[in-house]
Structures are given as C-alpha cells and as structure tokens.
Protein backbone atom coordinates (compact mmCIF):
# COMPACT_ATOMS: atom_id res chain seq x y z
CA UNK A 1 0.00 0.00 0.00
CA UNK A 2 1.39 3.24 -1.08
CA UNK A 3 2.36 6.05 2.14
CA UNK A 4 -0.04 8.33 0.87
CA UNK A 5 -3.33 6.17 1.24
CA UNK A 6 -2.67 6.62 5.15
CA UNK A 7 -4.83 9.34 5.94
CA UNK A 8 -2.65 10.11 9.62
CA UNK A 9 0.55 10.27 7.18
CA UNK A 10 -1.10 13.03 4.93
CA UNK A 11 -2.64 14.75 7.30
CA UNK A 12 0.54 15.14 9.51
CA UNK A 13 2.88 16.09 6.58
CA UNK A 14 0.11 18.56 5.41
CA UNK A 15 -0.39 20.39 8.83
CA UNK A 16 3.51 20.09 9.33
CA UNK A 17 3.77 22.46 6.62
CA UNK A 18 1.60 24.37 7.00
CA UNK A 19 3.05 28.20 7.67
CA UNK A 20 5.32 27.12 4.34
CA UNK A 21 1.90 26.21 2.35
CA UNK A 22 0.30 30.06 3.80
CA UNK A 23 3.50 31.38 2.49
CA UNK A 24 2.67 30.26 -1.01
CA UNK A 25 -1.08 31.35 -0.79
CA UNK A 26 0.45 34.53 -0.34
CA UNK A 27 2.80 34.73 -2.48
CA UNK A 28 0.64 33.91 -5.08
CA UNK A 29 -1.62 37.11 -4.32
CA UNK A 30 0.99 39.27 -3.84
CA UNK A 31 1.45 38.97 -7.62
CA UNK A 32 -1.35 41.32 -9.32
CA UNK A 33 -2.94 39.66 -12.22
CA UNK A 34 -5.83 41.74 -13.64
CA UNK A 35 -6.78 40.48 -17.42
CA UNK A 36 -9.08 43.58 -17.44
CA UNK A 37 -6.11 46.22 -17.38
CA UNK A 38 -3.48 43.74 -18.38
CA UNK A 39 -1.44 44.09 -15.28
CA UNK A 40 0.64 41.73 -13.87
CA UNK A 41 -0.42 38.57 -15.84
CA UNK A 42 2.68 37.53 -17.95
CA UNK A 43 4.39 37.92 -14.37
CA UNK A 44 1.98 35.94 -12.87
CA UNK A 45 1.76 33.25 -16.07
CA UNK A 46 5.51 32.52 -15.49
CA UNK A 47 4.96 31.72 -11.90
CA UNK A 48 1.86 29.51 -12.40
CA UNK A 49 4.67 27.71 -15.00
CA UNK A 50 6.96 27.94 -12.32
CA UNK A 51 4.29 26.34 -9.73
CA UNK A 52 3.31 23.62 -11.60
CA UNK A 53 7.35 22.44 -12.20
CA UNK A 54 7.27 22.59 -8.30
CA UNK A 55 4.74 20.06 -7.94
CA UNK A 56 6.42 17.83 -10.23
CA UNK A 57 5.52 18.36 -13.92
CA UNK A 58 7.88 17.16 -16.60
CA UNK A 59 6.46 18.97 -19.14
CA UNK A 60 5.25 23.09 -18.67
CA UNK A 61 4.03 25.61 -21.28
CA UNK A 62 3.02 29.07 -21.66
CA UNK A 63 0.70 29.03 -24.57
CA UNK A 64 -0.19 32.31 -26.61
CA UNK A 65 -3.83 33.50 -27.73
CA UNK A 66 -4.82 36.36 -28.82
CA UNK A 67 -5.78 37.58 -25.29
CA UNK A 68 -4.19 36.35 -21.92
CA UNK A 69 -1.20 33.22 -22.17
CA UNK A 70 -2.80 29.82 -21.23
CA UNK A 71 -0.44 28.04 -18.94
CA UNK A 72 -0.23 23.98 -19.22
CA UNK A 73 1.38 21.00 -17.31
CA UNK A 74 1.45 17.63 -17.62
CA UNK A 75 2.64 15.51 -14.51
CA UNK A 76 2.87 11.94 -15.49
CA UNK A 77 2.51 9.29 -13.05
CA UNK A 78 2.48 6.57 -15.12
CA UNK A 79 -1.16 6.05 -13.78
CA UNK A 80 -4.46 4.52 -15.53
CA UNK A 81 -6.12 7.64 -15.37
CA UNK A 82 -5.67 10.96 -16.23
CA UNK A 83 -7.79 13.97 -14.92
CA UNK A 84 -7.69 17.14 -16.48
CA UNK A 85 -7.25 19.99 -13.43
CA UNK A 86 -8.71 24.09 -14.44
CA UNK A 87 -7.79 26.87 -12.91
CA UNK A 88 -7.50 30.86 -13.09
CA UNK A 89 -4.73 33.23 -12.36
CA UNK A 90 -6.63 36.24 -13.19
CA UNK A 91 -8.49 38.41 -10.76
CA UNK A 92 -10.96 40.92 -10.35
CA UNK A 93 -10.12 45.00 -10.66
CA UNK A 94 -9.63 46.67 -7.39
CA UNK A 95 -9.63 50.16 -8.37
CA UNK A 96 -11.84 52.34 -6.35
CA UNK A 97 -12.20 49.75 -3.45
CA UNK A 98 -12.11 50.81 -0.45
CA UNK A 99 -10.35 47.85 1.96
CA UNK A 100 -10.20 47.81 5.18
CA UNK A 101 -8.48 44.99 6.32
CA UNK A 102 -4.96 45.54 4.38
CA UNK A 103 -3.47 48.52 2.82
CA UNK A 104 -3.14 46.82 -0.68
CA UNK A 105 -4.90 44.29 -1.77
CA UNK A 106 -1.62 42.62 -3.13
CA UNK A 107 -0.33 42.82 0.02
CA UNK A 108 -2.06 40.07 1.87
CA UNK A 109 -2.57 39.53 5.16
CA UNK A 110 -3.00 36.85 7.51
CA UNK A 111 -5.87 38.43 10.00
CA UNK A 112 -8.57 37.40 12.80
CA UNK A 113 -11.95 37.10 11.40
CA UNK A 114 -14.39 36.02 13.79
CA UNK A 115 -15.69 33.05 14.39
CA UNK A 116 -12.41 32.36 12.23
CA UNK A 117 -8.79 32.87 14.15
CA UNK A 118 -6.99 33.00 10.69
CA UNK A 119 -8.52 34.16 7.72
CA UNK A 120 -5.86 35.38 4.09
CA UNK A 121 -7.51 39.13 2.89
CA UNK A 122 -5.91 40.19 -0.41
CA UNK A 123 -7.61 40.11 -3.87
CA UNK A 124 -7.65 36.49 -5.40
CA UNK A 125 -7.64 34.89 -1.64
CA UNK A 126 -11.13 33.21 -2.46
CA UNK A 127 -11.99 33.76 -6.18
CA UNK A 128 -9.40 31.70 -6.94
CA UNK A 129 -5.60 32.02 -5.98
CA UNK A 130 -6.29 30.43 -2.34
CA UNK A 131 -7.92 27.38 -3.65
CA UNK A 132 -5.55 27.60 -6.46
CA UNK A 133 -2.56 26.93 -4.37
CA UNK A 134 -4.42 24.53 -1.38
CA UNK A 135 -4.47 22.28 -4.65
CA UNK A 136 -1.11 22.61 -5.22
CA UNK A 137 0.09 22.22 -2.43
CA UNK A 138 -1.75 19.22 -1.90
CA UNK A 139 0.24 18.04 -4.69
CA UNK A 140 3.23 18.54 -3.63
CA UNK A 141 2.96 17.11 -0.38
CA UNK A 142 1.45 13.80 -1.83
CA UNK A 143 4.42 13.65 -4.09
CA UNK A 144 7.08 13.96 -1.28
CA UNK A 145 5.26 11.52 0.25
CA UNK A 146 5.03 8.97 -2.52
CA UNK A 147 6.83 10.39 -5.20
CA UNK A 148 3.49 9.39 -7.37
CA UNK A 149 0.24 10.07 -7.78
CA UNK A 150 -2.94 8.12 -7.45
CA UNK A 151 -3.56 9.61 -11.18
CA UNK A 152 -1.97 11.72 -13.89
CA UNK A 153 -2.77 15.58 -13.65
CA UNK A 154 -3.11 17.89 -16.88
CA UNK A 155 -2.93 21.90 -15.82
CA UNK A 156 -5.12 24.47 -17.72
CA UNK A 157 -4.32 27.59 -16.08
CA UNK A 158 -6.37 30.50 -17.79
CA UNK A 159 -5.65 34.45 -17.58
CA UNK A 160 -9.09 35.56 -18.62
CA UNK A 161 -11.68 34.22 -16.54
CA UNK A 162 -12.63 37.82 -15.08
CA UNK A 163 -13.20 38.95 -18.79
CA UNK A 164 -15.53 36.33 -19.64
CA UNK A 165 -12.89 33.84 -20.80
CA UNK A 166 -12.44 34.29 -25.28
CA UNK A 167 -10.06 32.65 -25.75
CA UNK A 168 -10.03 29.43 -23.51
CA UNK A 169 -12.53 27.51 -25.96
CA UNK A 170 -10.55 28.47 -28.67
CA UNK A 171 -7.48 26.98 -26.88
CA UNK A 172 -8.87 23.76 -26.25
CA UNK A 173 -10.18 23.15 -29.92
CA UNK A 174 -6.88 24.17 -31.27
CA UNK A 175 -4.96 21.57 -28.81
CA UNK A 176 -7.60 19.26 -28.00
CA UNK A 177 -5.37 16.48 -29.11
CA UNK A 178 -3.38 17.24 -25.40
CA UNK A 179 -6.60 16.00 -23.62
CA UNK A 180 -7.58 13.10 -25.46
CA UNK A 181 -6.90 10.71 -22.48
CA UNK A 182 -8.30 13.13 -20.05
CA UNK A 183 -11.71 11.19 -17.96
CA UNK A 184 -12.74 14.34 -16.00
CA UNK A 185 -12.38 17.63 -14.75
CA UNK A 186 -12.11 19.04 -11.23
CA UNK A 187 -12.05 23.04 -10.57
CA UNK A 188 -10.43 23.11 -6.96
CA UNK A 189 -12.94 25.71 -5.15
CA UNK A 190 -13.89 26.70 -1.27
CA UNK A 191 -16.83 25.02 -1.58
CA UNK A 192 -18.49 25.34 2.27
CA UNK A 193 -20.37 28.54 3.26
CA UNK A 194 -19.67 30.54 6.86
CA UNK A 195 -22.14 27.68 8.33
CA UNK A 196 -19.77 24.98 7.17
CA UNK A 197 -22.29 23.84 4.37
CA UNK A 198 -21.22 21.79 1.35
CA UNK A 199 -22.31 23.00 -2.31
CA UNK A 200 -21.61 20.38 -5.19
CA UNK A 201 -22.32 22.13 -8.20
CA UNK A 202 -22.81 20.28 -11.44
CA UNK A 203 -22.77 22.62 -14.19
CA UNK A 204 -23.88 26.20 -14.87
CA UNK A 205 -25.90 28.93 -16.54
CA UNK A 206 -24.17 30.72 -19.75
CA UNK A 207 -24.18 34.40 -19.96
CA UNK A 208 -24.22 36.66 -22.93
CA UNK A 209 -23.75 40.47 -22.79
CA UNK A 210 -24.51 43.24 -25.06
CA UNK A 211 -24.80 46.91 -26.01
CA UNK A 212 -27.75 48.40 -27.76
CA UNK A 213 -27.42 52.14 -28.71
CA UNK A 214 -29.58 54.80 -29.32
CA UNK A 215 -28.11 57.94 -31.12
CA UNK A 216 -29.44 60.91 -33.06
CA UNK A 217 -27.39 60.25 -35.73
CA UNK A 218 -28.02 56.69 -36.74
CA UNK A 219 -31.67 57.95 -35.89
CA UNK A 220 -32.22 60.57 -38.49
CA UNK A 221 -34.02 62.20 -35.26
CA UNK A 222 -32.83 64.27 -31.78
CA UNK A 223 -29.41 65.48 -31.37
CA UNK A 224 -26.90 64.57 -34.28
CA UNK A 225 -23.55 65.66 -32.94
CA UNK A 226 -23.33 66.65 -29.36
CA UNK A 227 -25.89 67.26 -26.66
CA UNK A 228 -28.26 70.55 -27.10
CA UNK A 229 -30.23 72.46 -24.37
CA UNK A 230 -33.16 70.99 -23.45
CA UNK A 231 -35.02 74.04 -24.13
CA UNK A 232 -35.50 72.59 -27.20
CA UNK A 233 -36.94 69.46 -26.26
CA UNK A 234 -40.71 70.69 -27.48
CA UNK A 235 -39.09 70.40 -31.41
CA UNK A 236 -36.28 67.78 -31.35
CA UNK A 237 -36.94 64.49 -29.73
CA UNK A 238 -34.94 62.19 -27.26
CA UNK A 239 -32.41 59.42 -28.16
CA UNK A 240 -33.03 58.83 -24.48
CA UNK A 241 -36.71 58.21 -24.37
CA UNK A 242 -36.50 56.32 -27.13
CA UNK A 243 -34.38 53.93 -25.88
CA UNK A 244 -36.12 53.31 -23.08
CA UNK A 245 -39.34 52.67 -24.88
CA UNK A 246 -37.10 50.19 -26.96
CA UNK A 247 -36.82 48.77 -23.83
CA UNK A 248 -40.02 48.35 -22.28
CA UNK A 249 -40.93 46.45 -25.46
CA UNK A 250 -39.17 43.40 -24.10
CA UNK A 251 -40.88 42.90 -20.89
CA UNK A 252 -44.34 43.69 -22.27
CA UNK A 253 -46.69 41.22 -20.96
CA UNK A 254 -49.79 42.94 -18.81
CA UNK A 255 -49.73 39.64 -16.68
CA UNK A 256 -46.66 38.68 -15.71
CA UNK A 257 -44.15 41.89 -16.01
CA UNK A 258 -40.81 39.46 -15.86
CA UNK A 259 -41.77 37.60 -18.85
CA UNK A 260 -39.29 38.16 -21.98
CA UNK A 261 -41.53 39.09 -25.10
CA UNK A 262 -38.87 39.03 -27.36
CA UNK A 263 -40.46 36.17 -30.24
CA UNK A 264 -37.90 33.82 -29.82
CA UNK A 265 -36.58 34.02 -26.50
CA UNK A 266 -38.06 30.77 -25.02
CA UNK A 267 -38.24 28.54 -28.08
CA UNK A 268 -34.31 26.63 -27.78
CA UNK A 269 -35.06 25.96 -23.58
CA UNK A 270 -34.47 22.39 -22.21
CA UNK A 271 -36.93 21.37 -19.75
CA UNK A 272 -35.59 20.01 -16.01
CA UNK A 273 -36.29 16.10 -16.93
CA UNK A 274 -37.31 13.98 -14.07
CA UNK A 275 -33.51 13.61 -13.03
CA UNK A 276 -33.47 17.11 -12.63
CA UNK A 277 -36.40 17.49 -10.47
CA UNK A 278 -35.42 15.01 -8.16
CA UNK A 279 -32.23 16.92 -7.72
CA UNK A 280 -34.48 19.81 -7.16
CA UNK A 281 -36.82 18.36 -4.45
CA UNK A 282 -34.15 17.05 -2.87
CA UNK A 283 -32.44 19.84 -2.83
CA UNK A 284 -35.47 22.16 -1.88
CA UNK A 285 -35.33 20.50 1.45
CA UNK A 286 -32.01 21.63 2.43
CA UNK A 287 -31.96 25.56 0.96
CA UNK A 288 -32.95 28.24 3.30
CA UNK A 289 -34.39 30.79 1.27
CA UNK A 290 -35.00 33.22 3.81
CA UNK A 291 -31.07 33.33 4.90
CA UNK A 292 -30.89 33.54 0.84
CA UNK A 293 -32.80 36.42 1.07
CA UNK A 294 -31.22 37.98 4.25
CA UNK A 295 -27.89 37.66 2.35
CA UNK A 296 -29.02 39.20 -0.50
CA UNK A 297 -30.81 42.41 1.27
CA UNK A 298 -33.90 41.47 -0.56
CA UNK A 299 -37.41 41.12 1.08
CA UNK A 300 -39.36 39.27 -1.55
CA UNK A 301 -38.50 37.05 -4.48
CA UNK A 302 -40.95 37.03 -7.43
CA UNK A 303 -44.21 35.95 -6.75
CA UNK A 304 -43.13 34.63 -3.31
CA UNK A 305 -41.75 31.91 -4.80
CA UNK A 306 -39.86 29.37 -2.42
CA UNK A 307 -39.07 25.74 -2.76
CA UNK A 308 -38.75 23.46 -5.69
CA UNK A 309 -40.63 26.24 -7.45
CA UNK A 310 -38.12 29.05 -6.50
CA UNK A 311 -34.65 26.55 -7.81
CA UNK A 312 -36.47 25.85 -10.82
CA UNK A 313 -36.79 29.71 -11.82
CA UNK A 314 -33.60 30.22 -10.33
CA UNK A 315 -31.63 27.25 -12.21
CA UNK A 316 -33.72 26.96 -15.46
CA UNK A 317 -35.20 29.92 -16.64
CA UNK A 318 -32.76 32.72 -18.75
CA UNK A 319 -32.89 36.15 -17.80
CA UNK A 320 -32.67 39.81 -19.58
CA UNK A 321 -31.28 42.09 -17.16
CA UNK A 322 -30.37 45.62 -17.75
CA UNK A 323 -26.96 46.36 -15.84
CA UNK A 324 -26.54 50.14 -16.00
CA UNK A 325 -27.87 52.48 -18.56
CA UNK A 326 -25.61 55.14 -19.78
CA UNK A 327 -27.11 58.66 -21.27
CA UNK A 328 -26.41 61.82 -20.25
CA UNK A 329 -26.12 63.88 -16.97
CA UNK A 330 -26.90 62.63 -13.44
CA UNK A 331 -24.04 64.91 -11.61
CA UNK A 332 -25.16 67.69 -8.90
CA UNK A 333 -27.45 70.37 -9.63
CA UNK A 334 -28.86 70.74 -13.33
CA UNK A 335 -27.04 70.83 -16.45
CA UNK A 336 -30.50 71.31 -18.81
CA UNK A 337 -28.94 69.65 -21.63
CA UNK A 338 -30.91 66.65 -24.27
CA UNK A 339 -28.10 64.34 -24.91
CA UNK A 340 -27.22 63.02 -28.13
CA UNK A 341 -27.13 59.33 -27.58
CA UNK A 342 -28.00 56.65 -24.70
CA UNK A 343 -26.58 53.29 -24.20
CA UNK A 344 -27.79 50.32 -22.14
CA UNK A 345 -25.77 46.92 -20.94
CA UNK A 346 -27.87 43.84 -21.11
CA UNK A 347 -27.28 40.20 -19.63
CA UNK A 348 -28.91 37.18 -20.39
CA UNK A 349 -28.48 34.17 -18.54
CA UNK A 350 -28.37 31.01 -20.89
CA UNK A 351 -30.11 28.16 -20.04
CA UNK A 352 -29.96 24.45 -22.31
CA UNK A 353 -29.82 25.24 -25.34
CA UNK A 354 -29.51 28.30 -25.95
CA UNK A 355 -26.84 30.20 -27.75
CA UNK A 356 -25.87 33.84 -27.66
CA UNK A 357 -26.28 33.62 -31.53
CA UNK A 358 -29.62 33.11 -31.48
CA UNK A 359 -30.37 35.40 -28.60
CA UNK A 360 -28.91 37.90 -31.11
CA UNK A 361 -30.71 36.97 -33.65
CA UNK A 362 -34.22 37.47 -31.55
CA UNK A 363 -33.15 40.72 -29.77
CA UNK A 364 -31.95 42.16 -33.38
CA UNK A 365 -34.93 41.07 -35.44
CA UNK A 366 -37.50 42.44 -32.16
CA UNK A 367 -36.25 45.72 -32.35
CA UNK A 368 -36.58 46.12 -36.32
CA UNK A 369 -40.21 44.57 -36.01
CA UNK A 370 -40.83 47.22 -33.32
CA UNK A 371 -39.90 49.86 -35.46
CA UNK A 372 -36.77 50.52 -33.53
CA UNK A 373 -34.08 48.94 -36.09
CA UNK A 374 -31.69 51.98 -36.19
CA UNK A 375 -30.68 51.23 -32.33
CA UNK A 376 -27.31 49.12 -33.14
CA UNK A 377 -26.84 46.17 -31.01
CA UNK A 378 -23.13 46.06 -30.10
CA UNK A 379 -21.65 42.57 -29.77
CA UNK A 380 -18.32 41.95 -29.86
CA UNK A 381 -16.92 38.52 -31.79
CA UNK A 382 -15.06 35.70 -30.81
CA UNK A 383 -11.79 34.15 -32.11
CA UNK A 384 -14.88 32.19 -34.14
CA UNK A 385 -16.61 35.29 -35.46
CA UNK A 386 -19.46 34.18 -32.90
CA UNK A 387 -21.49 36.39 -30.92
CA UNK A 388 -19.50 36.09 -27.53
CA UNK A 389 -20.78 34.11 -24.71
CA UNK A 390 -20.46 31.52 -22.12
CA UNK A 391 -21.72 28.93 -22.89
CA UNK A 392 -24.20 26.82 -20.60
CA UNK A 393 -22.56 23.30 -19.02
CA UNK A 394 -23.79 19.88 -17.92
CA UNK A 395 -22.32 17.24 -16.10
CA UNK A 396 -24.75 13.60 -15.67
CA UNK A 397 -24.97 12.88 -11.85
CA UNK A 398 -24.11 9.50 -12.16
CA UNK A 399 -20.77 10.14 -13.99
CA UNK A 400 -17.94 8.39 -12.02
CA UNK A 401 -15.93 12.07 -11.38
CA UNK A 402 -19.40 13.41 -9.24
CA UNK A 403 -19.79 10.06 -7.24
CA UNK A 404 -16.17 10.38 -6.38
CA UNK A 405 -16.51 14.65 -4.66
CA UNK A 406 -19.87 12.85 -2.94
CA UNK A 407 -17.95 9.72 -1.80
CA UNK A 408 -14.97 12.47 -0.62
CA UNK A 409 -17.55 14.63 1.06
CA UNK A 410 -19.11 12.19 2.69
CA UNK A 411 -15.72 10.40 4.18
CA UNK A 412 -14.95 13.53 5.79
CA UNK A 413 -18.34 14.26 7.04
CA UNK A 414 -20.47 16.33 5.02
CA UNK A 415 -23.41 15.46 3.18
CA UNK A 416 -23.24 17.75 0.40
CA UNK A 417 -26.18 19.52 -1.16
CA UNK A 418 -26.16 18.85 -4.80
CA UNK A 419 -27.22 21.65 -7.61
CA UNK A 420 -28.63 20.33 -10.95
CA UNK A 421 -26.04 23.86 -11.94
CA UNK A 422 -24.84 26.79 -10.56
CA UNK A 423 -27.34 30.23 -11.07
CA UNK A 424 -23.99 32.14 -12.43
CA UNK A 425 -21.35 31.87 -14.86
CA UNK A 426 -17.80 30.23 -15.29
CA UNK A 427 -16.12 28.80 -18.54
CA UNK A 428 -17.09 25.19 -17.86
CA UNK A 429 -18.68 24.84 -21.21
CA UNK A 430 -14.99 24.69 -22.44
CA UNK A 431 -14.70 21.24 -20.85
CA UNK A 432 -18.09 19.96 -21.00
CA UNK A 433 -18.93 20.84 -24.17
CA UNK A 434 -17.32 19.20 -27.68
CA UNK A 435 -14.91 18.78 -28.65
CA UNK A 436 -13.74 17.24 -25.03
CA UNK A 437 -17.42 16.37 -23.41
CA UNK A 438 -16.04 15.72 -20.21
CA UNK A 439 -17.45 15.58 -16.57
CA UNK A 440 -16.24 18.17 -14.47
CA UNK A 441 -16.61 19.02 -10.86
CA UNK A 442 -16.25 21.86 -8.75
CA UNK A 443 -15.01 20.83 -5.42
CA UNK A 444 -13.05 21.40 -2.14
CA UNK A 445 -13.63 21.78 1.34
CA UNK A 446 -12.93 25.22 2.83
CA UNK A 447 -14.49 28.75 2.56
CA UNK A 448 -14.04 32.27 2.05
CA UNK A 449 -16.61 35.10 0.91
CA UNK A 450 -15.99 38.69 -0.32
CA UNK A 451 -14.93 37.59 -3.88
CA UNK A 452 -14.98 40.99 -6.27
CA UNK A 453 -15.18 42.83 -3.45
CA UNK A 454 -13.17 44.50 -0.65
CA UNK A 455 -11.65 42.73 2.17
CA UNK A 456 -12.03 39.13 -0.30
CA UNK A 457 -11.00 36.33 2.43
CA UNK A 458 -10.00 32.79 2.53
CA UNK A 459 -10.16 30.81 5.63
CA UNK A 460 -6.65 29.49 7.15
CA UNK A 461 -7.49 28.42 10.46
CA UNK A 462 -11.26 27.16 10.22
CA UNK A 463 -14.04 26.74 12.86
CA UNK A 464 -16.85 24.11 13.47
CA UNK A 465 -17.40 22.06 10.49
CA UNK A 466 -15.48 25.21 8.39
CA UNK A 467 -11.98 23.48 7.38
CA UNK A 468 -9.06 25.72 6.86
CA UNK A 469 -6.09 25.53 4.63
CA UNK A 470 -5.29 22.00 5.79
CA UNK A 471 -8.54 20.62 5.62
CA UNK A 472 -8.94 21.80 2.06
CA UNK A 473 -5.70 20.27 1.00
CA UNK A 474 -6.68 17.08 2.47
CA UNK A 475 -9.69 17.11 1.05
CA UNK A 476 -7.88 17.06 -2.31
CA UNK A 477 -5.78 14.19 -1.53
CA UNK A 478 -9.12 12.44 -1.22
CA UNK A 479 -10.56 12.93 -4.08
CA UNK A 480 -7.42 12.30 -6.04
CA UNK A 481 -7.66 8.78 -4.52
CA UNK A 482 -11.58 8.20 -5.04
CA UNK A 483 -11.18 9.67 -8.92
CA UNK A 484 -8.83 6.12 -9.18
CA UNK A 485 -10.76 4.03 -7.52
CA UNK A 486 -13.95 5.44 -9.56
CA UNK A 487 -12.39 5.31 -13.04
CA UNK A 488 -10.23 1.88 -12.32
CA UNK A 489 -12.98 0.13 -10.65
CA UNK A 490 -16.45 1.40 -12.70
C-alpha cells in the first residue's frame, strides 16, 4: 500500500507544513494579475509555469492566444487515469475599493476574522488564488510523500476568466489532441459557506452580454452631434426616451411583467427532466431561502416563490437584465442639456440550449419589427466570429468524477447539497462541451466570501465544520484517490 493512502501520514505532513503552504497562498496574491487592465499577468503566467514544475511536472508551457497566455502542465505518473485539473490566475479590478483589512490588496494579510482565528484578505484569496494553491500544495505534499500520484494531472491555467474567458474555448479546440486521455475535470474551489455547508455544483448557466445604442445620428431624429439644451426638447426628440421605450418592449406582458416578449426568446429551452427534479426536491429540502434572502438584502423574491418552485426559476429559466444604462447627466445640480445618444448593458443568462447567436438573432430582429431597427446592437466577436458568450454546461450525476466529490464529502463528514447547476457563470462549457465532453466538478472543502469585493477572504485556520487551509488540501488528496478508484474500478 502506497504512504499516501494513510490518511494520519497526509494529514501530519500537510499540517507540518503548514506556515510554508500560507506562504505560497500569499505569495501567489501578492502577484497582481488583472486580465481587465493587463497588469501583472505575464508575471503571474511565469509563476503559475513555475508552480506547476514545483509540484512535479515534466512537461510546462506558456501558450499564446490572442488575449491572456494559457499556462499547461502535464505531470505523469504513469497512472491509468488521467484527470484534467482548471484553474484561473486572473483576478478581479480593485480600483476604487475601499479595503479595510490591508493597505493593498496585493499585500495580503493573515488576520482574525471572527468566528475564524486566521482568515488570508488580499484580492484572489477566495476567487481563486487560495484554492488555487491549497491544490497545489496538496500536490506537492502527496508527491514527497510517494513520489506518485494516485492519477496523472493535466494543468489548464487560464488568464481571462474575469473577462468572460475568449479565448479558452478556442485553446482547447486548437490543442484538444493534449486532452484526449483526459476522464474528467475538477475546478479546486472553497466550496463550504460561513455555516460549514457543502455545495456540489454540477454545471452552470451561460451568460451573454450586449450593447444596444440609441443615437441621433443613426436615428435621423434628436441630437446629431453633441448634446443641445433641453429648451428645445418641445421640437427635437430624445435618443433617451427612445431607448427606453425600446426597452419596455421586451418585458411587455400585462400579466406577468418578468416575462421576456422578445419572439424567440423561449423557443431553444431544455426542460428540467425527471432527473433534474429530483435533484431539485431534494435539494429544496435543504436551501434556506430566507437566509438567501437575508444575504441578498432582498425582502421578496418574485411571486413569493420558495421551494422546488423558486430553484427551478432560479436554475432553469434565462434572464434579460439591464446592468446600468448610460445617457447623459446625473451629476449635482442641473445641467438642462438633451443628450445626443444613450446606451444600455444587457445580460442574459443562458439556459440548455440556448446560444448567444440566437439570442442575437431574436433581440436584433425584435427591435426592427418594433420599429426601432436603427438602435445598433453592439456585440463583440469571438476568435470564431461568434457572438460572444459563455456557454451553458452539464455534467450527468451519475458520472464516475461526481460520485467520487460525494464519496470524498461524505468520508470527511459532510453530506453535500447537490445543484442540478450553478445560477452564475464560469467557462465550464470549455470542458463539457465538444470537442472534449467531459465531466467536471467543482469541489473542495474550505471557505471564504468577499470575492470581487473588498476585504475578499480565505479561511486558514477554520471553525466548526469550516476546514481551513489543511482541511482543504486534504480534502484534495481524497478525491485524487476516489477519482482512481472510480475510473479503475467502474
């Protein structure tokens, strides 16, 4: 029996080293890495190369795209099975932030966050550098331990997942012939909440975003040029106003105001299947909606809905949100002007099967019918000359990589709640979706919150049924040794 399938023996080298594995956590954050401004990432590219030598892979690469580098390893085991491993580098913007907790944000600290002793603060700690590196560590141990692993590990380490990830898909088509082998995916994650809670998420929404715009000149009416004063407003009409009438066109229905009536919108939708309702009823057990609400600072959700019925509008049904509208003045005092032009960001959350091409297509061919076809909807392409998007992704409940996190979870403890898919966005669909059609997971013990925003933590020194830095790593251990067992022994 190899060392490493004594749990005492991991768990003692793991905690021995701990205050060397913090060290890394934070040295990983104190490297900026913001795709959106382009700062820090080749630095922090060359480390994640750098990294994933340390942990024992023979063969590294920075690959090019024609955004942020892609950084691969291989480490070779000589196992049966091979899981493909995804991470990020990248982080969120921290410009006009206001932290409290550290003076910079890439200066991390290690701090006392009750009910937690130790907690990391620094941008990246939770969304995703802390994970990132519990993984890695992980690694490393069990190969100083062994010298082996329980299976072969391919890296994908992208630079772009803040930015909505366009170039990872094109990445993976272009080298798909380096995952051929590859069974499944894992996504190393905090995956408890401050109550110690286990989420096992098995796929997620897609999200495509947009810009229409509304100008005088592409109208032929209002303002041409530049804003006028609104004195004026009795004889030249509003790019404004008629944007927002534009607008109101798509939620039109005198019954149920949240219903898209865009033609189109619902027609590509998959149905939850009776799989995916018992997930749901299950699962509708174990949510507390009100503490959903409480987090959220919300006192209703639409039409009171809680329950199986609440998850299944939450989890199945796309959205069109309006994110910010952009037109004019809103500063102190008056200005008294008519502005030339008005722009609004929309969102829509993709559901099975729909594509942002289509959604394009609908929101495009609405506004001409409507008599609105000089308002320009502003999509930007892909390396594919596709409307861009994230996709949706799927993973089956019974595939061996999601009965492996559950068997994990459950060894240590926690009975996880399962999600048919997560409400939100990541690039799963990269994985999941051809030409690879693999399983992936998201999983890890561990938690931190704050993720975007200031004072971002990640728990080092857990409480309760919260596991710190040490319990996520050897919660990884785990599952390397169940994702074996499941693909050797079907």
């Amino acid at each position: 029996m190899a060392q490493a399938e004594n749990p005492d023996l991991v768990e003692r080298a793991i905690n021995e080293r701990l205050d060397e594995h913090i060290e890394n956590v934070l040295k990983l954050i104190r490297q900026p890495s913001i795709a959106a401004e382009n700062r820090g990432i080749e630095e922090c590219a060359k480390l994640v190369r750098n990294l994933f030598k340390w942990v024992g892979c023979t063969t590294t690469e920075i690959f090019r795209t024609p955004g942020m580098p892609v950084v691969y390893g291989h480490l070779d085991c000589g196992a049966k099975t091979t899981i493909l491993v995804y991470l990020m580098y990248d982080v969120k913007q921290v410009e006009g932030q206001h932290w409290t907790l550290v003076k910079d944000p890439f200066e991390p600290r290690v701090v006392e966050m009750p009910p937690f002793r130790r907690v990391i603060v620094g941008r990246g700690a939770v969304n995703s550098k802390g994970p990132m590196m519990a993984f890695l560590n992980a690694i490393r141990t069990l190969m100083d331990i062994d010298g082996r692993l329980p299976v072969n590990l391919k890296f994908v380490a992208e630079g772009e997942e803040e930015i909505s990830s366009p170039h990872l898909y094109g990445f993976i088509v272009e080298h798909k012939e380096l995952f051929r082998d590859a069974r499944a995916v894992i996504m190393p994650l905090a995956s408890q909440n401050i109550k110690g809670e286990v989420s096992l998420h098995l796929g997620c929404k897609g999200v495509y975003e947009l810009e229409l715009e509304c100008s005088g000149e592409s109208w032929g009416h209002g303002p041409t040029k530049d804003e006028i004063h609104s004195s004026y407003a009795p004889l030249v009409e509003s790019p404004v106003w008629r944007l927002v009438n534009a607008l109101a066109t798509m939620k039109a229905d005198p019954v149920d105001p949240e219903l898209v009536t865009v033609k189109g919108f619902y027609d590509d939708i998959r149905a939850p299947g009776q799989n995916d309702r018992a997930l749901l009823e299950t699962l509708a057990k174990r949510v507390d909606f009100d503490s959903i609400k409480n987090s959220l600072g919300v006192k209703r959700f639409y039409n009171d809905l809680s329950g199986t019925k609440a998850l299944e509008r939450l989890l199945y049904t796309p959205t069109l949100n309006i994110q910010g509208i952009k037109a004019g003045y809103t500063g102190p005092s008056f200005m008294t002007i008519l502005p030339s032009r008005a722009k609004v960001k929309l969102e829509v959350r993709l559901v099975p099967e729909m594509s942002a091409e289509r959604v394009n297509r609908a929101l495009t061919e609405h506004l001409r019918s409507r008599g609105f076809g000089d308002i320009r909807v502003i999509a930007t392409d892909d390396d594919f000359g596709r409307a861009v998007g994230e996709k949706w992704a799927i993973t089956d409940p019974a595939s061996p990589c999601v009965q492996a996190a559950v068997t994990t979870y459950k060894e240590l403890g926690y009975d996880p709640e399962i999600w048919p898919r997560m409400a939100g966005t990541a690039p799963l669909h990269a994985f999941t979706n051809p030409p690879l059609g693999l399983p992936l997971v998201i999983f890890g013990l561990g938690h931190g919150a704050k993720a975007h925003a200031p004072d971002e933590y990640y728990v080092v020194e857990g409480s309760g049924p919260v596991k710190g830095l040490a319990g996520a790593e050897y919660s990884y251990v785990r599952l390397l040794m169940n994702l074996a067992r499941a693909y050797e022994n079907p």
